[in-house]
Protein backbone atom coordinates (compact mmCIF):
# COMPACT_ATOMS: atom_id res chain seq x y z
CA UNK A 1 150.91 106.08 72.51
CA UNK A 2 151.55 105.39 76.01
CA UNK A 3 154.91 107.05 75.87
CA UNK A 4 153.44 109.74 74.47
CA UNK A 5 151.32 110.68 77.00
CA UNK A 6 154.16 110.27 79.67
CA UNK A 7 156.13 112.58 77.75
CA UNK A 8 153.03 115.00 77.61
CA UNK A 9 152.85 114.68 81.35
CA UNK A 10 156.19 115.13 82.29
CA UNK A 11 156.53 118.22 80.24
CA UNK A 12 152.82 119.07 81.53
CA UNK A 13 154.24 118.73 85.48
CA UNK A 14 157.44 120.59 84.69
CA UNK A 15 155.11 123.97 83.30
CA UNK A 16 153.00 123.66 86.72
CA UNK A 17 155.72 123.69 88.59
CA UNK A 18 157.25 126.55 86.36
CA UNK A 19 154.29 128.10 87.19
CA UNK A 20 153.72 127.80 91.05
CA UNK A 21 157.54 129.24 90.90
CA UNK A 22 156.64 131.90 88.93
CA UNK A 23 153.64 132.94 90.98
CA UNK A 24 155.32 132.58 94.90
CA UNK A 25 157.94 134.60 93.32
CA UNK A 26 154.98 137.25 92.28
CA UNK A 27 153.78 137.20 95.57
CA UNK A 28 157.19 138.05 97.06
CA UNK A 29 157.98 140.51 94.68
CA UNK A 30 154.34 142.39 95.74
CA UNK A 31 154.88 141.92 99.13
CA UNK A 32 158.28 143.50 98.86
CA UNK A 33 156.86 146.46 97.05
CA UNK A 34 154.07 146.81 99.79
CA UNK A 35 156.09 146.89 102.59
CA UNK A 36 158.99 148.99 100.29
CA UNK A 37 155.99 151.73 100.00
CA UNK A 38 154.96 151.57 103.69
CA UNK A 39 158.92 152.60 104.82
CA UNK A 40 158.75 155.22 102.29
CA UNK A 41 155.82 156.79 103.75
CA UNK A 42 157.23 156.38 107.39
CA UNK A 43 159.96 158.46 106.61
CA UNK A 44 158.25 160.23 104.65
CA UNK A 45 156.24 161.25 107.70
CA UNK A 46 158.88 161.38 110.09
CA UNK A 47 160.89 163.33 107.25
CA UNK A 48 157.86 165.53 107.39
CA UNK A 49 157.89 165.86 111.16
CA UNK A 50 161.26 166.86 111.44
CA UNK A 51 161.06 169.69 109.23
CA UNK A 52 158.30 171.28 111.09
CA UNK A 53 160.39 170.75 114.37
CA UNK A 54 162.72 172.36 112.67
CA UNK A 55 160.81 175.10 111.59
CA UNK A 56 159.20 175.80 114.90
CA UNK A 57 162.28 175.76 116.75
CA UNK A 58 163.24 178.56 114.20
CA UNK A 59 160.80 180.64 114.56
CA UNK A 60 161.01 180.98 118.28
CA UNK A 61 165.08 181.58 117.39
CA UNK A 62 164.39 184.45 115.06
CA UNK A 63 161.86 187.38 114.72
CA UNK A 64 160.81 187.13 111.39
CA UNK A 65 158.79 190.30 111.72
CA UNK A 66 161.49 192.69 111.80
């Protein structure tokens, strides 16, 4: 019986650790994708920017009126 039950803990310790594992590589996976989406919007911003530079400096290039 007693062998039993170290068995049952053994494989019991090996699943926790499977587990912590499993969630620290959760938490880098979502902190990846956070700062993943916070790049996209900074270029999406400076993307953004840049095309109504862009645009500006055109219009006082060309006359779009005539």
């Amino acid at each position: 019986m007693e062998e039993l039950i170290g068995i049952l803990e053994g494989w019991l310790n090996r699943l926790v650790e499977s587990v912590e594992t499993l969630d620290q590589k959760i938490t880098d996976v979502t902190k990846l994708t956070a700062e993943g989406f916070a790049e996209a919007d900074l270029v999406r911003t400076i993307g953004t920017e840049a095309i109504t530079a862009a645009d500006r400096q055109l219009e006082g290039m060309v006359d779009f009126d005539e």
